[in-house]
Protein backbone atom coordinates (compact mmCIF):
# COMPACT_ATOMS: atom_id res chain seq x y z
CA UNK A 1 -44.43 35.41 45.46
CA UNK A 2 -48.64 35.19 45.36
CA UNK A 3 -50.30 33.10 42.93
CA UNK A 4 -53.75 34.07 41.65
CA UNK A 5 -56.04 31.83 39.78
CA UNK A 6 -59.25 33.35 38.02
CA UNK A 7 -62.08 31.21 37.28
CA UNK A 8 -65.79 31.73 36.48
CA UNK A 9 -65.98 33.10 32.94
CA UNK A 10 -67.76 32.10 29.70
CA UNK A 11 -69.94 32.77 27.22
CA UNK A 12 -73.35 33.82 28.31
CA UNK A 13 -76.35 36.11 26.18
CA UNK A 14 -76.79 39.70 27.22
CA UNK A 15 -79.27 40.14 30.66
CA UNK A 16 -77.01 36.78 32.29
CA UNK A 17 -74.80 36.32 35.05
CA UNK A 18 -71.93 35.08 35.68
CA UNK A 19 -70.09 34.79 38.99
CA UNK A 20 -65.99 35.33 38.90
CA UNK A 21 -63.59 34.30 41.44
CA UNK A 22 -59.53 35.02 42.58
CA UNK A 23 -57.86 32.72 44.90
CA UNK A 24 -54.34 34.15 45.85
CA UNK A 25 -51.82 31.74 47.50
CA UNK A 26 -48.25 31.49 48.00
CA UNK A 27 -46.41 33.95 50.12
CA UNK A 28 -49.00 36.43 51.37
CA UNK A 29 -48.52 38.59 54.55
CA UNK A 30 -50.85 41.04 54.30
CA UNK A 31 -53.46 41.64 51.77
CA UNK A 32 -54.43 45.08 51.62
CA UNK A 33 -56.16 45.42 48.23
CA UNK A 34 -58.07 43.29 45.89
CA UNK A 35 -59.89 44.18 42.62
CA UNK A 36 -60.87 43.66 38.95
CA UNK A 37 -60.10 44.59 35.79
CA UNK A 38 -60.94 44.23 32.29
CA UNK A 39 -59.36 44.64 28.94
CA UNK A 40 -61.36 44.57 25.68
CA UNK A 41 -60.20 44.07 22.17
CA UNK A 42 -58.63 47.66 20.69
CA UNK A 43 -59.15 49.34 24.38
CA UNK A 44 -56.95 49.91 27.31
CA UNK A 45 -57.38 47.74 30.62
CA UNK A 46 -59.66 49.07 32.84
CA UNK A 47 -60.76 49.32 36.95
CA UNK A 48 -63.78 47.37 37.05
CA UNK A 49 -64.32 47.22 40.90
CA UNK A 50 -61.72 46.84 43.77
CA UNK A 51 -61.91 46.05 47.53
CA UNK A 52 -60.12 46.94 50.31
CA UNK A 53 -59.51 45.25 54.10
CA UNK A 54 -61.90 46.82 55.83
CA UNK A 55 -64.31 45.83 52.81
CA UNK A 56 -64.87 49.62 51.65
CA UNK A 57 -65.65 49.17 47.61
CA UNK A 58 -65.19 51.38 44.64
CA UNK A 59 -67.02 50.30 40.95
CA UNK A 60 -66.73 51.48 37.90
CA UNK A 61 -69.85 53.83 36.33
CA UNK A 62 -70.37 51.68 33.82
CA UNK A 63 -70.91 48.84 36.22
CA UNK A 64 -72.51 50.54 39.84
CA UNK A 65 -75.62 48.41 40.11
CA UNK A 66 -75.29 45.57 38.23
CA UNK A 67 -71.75 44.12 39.40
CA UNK A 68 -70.78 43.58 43.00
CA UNK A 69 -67.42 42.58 44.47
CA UNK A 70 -66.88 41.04 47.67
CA UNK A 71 -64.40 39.00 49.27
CA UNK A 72 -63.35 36.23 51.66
CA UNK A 73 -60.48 37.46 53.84
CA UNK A 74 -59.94 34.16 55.84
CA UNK A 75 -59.82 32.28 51.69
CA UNK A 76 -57.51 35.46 50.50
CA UNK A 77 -59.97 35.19 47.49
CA UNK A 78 -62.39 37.87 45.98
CA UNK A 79 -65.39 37.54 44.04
CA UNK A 80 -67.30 39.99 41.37
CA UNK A 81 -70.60 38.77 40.90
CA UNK A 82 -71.75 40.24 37.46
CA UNK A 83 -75.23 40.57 36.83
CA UNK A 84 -77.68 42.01 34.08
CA UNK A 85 -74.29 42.01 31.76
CA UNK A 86 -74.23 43.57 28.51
CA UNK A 87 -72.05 42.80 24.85
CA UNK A 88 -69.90 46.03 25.99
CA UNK A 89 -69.22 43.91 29.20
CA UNK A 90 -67.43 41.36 26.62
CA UNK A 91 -63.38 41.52 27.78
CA UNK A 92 -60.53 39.93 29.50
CA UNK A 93 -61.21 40.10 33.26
CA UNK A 94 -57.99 40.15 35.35
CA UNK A 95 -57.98 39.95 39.02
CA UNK A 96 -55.36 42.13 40.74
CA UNK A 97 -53.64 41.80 44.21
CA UNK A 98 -52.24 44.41 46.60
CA UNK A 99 -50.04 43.27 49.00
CA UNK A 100 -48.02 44.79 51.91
CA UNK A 101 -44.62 45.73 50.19
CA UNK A 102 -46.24 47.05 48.60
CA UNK A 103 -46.32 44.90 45.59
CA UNK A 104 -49.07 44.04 42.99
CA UNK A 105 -49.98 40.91 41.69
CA UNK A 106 -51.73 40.06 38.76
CA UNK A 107 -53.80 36.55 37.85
CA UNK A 108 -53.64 34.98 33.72
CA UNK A 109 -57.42 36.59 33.05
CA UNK A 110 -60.62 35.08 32.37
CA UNK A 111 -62.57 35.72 29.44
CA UNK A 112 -66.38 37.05 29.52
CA UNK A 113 -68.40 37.22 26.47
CA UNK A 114 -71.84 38.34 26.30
CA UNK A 115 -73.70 37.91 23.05
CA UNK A 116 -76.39 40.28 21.93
């Protein structure tokens, strides 16, 4: 089993930042994969950004430019950092974990809001 634990969200006004992080623990061999996701009132859960091993990145449109993921392999935790972010950016952001099984893993989500 992998734990994840989300922290870094809140309320903050539209043109903020806010930093996000995923910690995974518990029985982890291999991690291969390592993203974000969101879920918004009404709307289906989304891809946000992901990350893979050898650090190669893929980002939403709505996001390319203002949101950048990164991680640190020797913490097994990822980070988005989300920047000039927008009401539409309001949602539920869960962190998601790839492992080698291959099984995924999902952390309890963090809420963003971004008031206009």
């Amino acid at each position: 089993q992998v734990q994840l634990v989300e922290s870094g969200g809140g309320l903050v006004q539209a043109g903020g930042s806010l930093r996000l992080s995923c910690a995974a623990s518990g029985s982890i061999v291999r991690i291969l994969t390592m993203g974000w996701y969101r879920q918004a009132p009404g709307k289906q859960r989304e891809l946000v950004a992901s990350i893979v091993s050898d650090s190669s990145t893929n980002y939403a449109d709505s996001v390319k430019g203002r949101f950048t993921i990164s991680r640190d392999n020797a913490k097994n935790t990822v980070y988005l950092q989300m920047n000039s972010l927008k009401p539409d950016d309001t949602a539920v952001y869960y962190c998601k974990c790839l492992v080698v099984g291959p099984f995924n893993y999902w952390g309890q989500g963090t809420q963003v809001t971004v008031s206009s």
